[in-house]
C-alpha atoms as a PDB file:
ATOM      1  CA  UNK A   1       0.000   0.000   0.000  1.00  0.00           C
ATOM      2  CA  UNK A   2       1.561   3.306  -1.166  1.00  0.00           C
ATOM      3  CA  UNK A   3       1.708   6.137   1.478  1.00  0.00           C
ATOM      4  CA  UNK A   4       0.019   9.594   0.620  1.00  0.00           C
ATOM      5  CA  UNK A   5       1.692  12.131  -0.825  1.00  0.00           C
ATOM      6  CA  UNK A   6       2.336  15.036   1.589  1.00  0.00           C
ATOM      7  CA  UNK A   7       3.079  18.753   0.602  1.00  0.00           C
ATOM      8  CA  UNK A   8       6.370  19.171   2.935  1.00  0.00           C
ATOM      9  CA  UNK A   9       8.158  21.811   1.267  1.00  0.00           C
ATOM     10  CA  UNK A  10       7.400  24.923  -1.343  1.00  0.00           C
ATOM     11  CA  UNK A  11       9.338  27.241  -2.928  1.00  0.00           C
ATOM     12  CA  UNK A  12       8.336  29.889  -4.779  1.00  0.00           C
ATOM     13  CA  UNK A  13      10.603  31.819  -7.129  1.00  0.00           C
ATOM     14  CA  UNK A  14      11.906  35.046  -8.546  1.00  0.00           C
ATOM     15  CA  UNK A  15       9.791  34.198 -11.690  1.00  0.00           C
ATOM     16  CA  UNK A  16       6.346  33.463  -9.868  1.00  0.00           C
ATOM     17  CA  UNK A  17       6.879  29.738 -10.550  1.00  0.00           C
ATOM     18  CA  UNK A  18       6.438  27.414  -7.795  1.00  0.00           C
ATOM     19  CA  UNK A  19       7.879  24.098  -6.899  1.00  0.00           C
ATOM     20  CA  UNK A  20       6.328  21.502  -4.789  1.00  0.00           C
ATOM     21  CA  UNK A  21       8.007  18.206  -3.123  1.00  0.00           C
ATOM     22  CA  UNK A  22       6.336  15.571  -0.905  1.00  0.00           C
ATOM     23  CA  UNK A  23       7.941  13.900   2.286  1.00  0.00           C
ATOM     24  CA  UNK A  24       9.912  11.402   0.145  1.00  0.00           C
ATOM     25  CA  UNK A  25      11.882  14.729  -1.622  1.00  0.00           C
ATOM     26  CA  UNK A  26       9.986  14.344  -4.792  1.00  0.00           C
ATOM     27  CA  UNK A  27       8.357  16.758  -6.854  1.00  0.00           C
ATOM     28  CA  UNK A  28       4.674  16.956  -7.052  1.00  0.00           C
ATOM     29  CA  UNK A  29       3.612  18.273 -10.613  1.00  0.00           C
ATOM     30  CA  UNK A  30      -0.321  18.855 -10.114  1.00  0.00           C
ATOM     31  CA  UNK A  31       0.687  22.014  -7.539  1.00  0.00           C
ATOM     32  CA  UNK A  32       3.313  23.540  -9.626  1.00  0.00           C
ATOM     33  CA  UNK A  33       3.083  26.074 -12.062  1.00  0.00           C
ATOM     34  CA  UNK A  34       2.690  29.674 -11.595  1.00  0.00           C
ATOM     35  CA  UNK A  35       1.882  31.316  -8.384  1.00  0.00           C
ATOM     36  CA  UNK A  36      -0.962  33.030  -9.122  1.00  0.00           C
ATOM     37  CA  UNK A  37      -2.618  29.244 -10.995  1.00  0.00           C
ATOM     38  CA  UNK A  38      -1.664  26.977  -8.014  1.00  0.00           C
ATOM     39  CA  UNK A  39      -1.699  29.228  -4.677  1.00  0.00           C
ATOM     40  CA  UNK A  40      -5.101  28.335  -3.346  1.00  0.00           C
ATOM     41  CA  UNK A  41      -5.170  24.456  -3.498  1.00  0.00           C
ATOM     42  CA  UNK A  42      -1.501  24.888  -2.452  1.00  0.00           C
ATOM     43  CA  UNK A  43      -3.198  26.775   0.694  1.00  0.00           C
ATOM     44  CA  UNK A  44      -6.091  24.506   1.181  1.00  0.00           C
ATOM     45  CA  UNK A  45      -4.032  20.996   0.559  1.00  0.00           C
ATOM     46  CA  UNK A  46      -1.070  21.826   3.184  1.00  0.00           C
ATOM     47  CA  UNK A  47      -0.247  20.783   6.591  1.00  0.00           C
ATOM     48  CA  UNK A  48       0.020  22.887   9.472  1.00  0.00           C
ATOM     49  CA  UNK A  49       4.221  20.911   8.976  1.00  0.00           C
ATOM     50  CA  UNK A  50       4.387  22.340   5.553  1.00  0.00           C
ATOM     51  CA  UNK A  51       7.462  24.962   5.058  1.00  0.00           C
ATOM     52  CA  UNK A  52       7.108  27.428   2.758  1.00  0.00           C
ATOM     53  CA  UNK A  53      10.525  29.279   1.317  1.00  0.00           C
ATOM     54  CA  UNK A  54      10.887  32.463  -1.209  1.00  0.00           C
ATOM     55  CA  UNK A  55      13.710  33.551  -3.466  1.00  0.00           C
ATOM     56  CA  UNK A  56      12.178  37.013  -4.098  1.00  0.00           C
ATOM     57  CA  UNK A  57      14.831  38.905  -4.469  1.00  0.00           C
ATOM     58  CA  UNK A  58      17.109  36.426  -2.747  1.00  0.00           C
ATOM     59  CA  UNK A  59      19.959  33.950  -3.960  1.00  0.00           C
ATOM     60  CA  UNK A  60      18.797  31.934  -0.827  1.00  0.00           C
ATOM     61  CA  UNK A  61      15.220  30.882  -0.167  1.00  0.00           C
ATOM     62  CA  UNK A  62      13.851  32.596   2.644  1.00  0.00           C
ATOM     63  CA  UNK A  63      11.156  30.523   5.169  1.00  0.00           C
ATOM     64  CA  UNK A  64       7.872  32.592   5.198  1.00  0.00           C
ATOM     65  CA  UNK A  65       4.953  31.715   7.117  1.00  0.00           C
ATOM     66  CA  UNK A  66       2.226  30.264   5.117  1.00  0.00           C
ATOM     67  CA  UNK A  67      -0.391  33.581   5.563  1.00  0.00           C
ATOM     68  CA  UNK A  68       2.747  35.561   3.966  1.00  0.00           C
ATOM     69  CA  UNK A  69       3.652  33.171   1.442  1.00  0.00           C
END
């Protein structure tokens, strides 16, 4: 039995493009894209555990709290 996939980290970029990986480190295609497409069921899907991270502006991601991401 395969475990569910859980949104663990996301990072969104300079570009407004966001990337998504599960607990395993893996990418998770249906919430990427571009911010402004994939925000809200990035909101409603995550875990109170998930980190969210910036580059705006930034060589480094940033952590952000999820109401500022």
């Amino acid at each position: 039995m395969s475990q569910k996939r859980q949104i663990v980290h996301v990072y969104r970029w300079q570009n407004e493009m966001v990337m998504v990986f599960d607990q395993n480190g893996k990418q998770i295609p249906k919430y990427q894209g571009e911010y402004s497409q994939v925000k809200d069921k990035i909101l409603k899907d995550a875990s109170p555990d998930t980190k969210f991270f910036n580059f705006q502006g930034r060589s480094h991601p940033s952590y952000v709290n999820k109401e500022d991401w």
